[in-house]
Protein backbone atom coordinates (compact mmCIF):
# COMPACT_ATOMS: atom_id res chain seq x y z
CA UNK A 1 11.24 -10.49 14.78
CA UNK A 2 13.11 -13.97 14.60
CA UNK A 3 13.00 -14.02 10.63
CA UNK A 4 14.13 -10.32 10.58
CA UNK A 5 16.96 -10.59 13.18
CA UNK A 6 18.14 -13.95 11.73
CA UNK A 7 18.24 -12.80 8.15
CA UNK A 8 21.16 -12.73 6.16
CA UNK A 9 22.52 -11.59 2.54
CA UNK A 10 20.55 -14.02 0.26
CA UNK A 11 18.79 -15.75 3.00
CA UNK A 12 15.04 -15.86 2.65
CA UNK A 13 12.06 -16.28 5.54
CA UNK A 14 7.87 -16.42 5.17
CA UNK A 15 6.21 -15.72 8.34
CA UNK A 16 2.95 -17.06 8.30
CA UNK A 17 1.11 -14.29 9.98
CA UNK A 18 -2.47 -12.95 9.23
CA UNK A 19 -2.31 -9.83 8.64
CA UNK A 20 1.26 -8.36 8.44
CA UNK A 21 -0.49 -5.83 10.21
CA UNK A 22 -0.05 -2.76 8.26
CA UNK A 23 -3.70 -0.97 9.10
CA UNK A 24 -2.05 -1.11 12.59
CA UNK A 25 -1.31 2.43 13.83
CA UNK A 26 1.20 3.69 16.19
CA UNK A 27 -1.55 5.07 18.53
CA UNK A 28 -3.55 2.34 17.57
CA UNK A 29 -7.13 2.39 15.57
CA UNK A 30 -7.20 5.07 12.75
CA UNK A 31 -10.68 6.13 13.44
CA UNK A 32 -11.04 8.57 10.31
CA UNK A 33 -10.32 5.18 8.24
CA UNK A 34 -13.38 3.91 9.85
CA UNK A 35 -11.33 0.81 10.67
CA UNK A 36 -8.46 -0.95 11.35
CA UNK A 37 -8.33 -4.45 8.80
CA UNK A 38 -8.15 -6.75 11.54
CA UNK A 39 -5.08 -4.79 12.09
CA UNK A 40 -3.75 -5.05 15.48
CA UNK A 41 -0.02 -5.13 15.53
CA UNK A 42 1.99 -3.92 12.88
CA UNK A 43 4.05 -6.70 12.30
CA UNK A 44 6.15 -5.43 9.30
CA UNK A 45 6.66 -2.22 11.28
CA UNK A 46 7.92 -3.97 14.28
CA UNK A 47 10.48 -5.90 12.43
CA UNK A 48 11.63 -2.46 10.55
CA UNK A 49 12.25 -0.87 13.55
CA UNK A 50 13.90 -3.78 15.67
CA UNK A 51 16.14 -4.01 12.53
CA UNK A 52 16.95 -0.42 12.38
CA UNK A 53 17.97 -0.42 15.94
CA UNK A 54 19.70 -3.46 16.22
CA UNK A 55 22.51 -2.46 13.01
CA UNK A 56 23.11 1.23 12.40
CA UNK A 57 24.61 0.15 8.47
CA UNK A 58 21.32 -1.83 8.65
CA UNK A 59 19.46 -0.65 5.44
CA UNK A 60 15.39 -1.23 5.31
CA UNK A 61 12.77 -1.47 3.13
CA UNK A 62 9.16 -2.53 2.87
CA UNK A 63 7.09 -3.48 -0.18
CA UNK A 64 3.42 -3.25 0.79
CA UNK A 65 1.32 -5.29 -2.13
CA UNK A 66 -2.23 -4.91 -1.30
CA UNK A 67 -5.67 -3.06 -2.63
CA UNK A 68 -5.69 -1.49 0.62
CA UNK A 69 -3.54 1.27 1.09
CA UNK A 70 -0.73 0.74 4.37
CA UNK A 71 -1.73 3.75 6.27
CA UNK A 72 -0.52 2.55 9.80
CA UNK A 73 2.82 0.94 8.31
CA UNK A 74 3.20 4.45 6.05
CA UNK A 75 2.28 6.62 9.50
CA UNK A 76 4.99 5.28 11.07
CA UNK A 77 7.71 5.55 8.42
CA UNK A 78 6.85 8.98 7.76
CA UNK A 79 7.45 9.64 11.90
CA UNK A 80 10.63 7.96 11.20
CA UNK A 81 12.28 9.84 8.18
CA UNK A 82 15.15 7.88 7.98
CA UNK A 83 17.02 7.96 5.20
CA UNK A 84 18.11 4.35 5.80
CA UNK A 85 14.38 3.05 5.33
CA UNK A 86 12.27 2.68 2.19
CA UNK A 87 8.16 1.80 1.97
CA UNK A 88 6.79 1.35 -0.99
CA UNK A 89 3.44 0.97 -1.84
CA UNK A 90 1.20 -0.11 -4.76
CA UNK A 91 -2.51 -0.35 -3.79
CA UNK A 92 -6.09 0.36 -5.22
CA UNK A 93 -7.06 4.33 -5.71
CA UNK A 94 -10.13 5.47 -6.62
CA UNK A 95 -10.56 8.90 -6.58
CA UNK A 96 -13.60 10.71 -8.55
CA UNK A 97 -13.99 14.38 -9.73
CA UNK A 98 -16.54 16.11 -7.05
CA UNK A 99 -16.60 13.35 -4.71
CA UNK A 100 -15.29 11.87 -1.59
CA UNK A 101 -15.00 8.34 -2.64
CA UNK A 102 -12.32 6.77 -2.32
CA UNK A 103 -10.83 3.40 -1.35
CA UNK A 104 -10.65 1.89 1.89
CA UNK A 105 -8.50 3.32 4.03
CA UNK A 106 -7.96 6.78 1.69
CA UNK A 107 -4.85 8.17 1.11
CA UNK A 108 -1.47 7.19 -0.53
CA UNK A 109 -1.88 9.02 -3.60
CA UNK A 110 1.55 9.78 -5.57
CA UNK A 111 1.15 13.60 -5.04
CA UNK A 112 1.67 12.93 -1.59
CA UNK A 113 5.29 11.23 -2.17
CA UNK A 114 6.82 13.88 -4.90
CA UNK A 115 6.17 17.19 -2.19
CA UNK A 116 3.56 18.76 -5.13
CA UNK A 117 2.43 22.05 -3.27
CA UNK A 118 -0.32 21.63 -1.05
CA UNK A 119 -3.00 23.88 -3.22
CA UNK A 120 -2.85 20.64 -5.75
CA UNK A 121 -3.39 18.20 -3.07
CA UNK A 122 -6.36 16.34 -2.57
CA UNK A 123 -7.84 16.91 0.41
CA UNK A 124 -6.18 15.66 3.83
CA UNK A 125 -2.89 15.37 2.60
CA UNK A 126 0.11 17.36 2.85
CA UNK A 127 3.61 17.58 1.00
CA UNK A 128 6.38 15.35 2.58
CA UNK A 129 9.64 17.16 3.44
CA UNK A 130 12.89 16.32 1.23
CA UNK A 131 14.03 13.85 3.46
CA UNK A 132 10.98 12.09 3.70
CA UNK A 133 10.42 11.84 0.13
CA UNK A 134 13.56 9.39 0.17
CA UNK A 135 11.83 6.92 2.79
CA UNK A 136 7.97 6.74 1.13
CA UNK A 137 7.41 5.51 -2.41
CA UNK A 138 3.47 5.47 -2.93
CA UNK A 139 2.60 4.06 -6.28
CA UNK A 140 -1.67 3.92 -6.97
CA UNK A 141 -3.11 1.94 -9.32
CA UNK A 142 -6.64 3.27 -10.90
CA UNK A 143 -8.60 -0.30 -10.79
CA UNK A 144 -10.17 -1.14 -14.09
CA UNK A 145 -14.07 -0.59 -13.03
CA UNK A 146 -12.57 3.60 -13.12
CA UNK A 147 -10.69 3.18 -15.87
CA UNK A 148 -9.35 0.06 -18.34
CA UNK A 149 -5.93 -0.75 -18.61
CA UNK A 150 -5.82 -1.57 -15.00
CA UNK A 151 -2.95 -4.49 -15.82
CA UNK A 152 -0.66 -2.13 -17.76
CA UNK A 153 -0.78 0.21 -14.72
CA UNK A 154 0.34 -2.66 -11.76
CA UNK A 155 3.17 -3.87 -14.22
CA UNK A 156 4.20 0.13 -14.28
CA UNK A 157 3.68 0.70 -10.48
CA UNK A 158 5.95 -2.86 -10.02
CA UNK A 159 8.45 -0.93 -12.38
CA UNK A 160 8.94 1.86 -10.64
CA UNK A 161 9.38 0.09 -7.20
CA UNK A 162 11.59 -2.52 -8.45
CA UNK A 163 13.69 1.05 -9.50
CA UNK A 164 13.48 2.45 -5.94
CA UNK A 165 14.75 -0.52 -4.46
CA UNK A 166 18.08 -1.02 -7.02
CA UNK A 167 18.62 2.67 -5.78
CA UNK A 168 17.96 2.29 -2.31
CA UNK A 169 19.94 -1.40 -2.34
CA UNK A 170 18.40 -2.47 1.25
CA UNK A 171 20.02 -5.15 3.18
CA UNK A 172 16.55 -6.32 4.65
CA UNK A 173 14.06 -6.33 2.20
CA UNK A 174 10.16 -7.04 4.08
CA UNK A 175 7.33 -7.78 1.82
CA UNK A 176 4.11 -6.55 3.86
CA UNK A 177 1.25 -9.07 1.89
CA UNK A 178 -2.15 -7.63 2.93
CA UNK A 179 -4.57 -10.75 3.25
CA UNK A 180 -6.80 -8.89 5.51
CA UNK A 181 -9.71 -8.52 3.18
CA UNK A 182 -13.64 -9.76 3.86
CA UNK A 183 -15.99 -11.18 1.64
CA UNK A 184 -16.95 -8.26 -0.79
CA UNK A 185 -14.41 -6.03 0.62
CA UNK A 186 -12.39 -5.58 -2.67
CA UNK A 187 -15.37 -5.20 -5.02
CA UNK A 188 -17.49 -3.04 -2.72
CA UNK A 189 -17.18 -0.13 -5.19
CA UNK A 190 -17.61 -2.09 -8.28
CA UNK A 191 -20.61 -1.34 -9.70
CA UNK A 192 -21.01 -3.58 -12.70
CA UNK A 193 -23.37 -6.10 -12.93
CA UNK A 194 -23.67 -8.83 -16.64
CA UNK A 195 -26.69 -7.02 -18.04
CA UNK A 196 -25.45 -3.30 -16.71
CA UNK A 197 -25.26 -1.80 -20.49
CA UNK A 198 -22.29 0.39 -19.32
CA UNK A 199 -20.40 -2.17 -18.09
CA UNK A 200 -16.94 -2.23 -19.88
CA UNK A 201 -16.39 -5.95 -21.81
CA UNK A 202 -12.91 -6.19 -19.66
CA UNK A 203 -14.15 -5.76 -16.77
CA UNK A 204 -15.94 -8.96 -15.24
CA UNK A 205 -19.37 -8.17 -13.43
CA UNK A 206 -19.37 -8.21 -9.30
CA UNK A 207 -21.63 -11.05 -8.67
CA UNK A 208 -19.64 -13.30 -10.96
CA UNK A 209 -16.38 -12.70 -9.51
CA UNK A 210 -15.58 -15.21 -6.62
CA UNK A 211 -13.47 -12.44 -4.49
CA UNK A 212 -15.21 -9.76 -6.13
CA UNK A 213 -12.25 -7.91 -7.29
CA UNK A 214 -13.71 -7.88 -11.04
CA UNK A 215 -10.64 -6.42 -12.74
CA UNK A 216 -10.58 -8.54 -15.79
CA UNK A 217 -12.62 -10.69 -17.33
């Protein structure tokens, strides 16, 4: 709150805090996510909001970097629907023809941001009014264990934000950095191992892989 209120045009702040909090939901836990990051206050949230309130010219945007998709920040900037916020997301999603699977916590896939009819939605997720399509900007990236070319895709997905933003021109700009990953956590659906025959040759086995993110060799 002190680095948010006390910002100014060109100023800059890092708040050491672990995590920015943005598994945090506004009721609390998201149970269907099965858990909550360490999540317990939604820091970047908080900030948004104070800042919101405190300047009605006040314009606000979040950049959530993380595998992990911001489901409690994202929760409560859809309740908001104001058309002087902006989150935008880029985050792991793995999604698989006839299955469930998906990346922890599910969700944030692109249809949901560009109000696609809900017939072509996958499942759990519904269309987002006009007005909220101005304040959510999901971006996915398919990690390279699902598909190569996983590199090429972030650079694309940090494209299209940076694009959002030069439209949106924010006067607070937040940048939610997950770190609220456990050991394994981002490799838990790789399934590659060195002598796995499939394995593709950019994509560096599990075991070998000190965070065990294996996206490129």
């Amino acid at each position: 709150l002190a680095a948010a209120s006390s910002a100014s045009v060109g100023s800059r702040a890092f708040v050491l805090v672990r995590p920015p909090g943005h598994h945090a939901m506004p009721g609390g836990i998201d149970l269907a996510a099965g858990g909550c990051g360490f999540c317990l206050l939604n820091n970047a949230a908080v900030a948004a909001a104070d800042a919101l309130a405190r300047s009605p010219d006040a314009r606000v945007a979040i950049v959530d970097f993380d595998v992990h998709y911001g489901n409690g920040t994202v929760t409560w900037a859809f309740n908001e629907s104001s058309e002087r916020l902006l989150y935008a997301s880029t985050h792991i999603r793995e999604v698989y023809e006839n299955s469930d699977l998906d990346f922890f916590p599910g969700g944030g896939s692109a249809w949901a941001s560009t109000g696609t009819p809900t017939a072509e939605l996958p499942p759990g997720e519904e269309p987002m009014s006009k007005r909220t399509r101005t304040t959510i900007c999901d971006v996915p990236v398919e990690p390279n264990w699902v598909a190569r070319g996983a590199r090429a895709r972030f650079v694309a997905a940090v494209e299209t934000i940076a694009e959002r933003l030069a439209t949106f021109r924010p006067s607070l700009l937040i940048l939610s950095a997950g770190f609220d990953a456990c050991a394994g956590d981002a490799g838990q659906l790789n399934p590659w191992t060195r002598d796995d025959p499939e394995r593709p040759p950019d994509v560096a086995p599990f075991d070998e892989v000190p965070d065990g993110v294996g996206l490129v060799a």
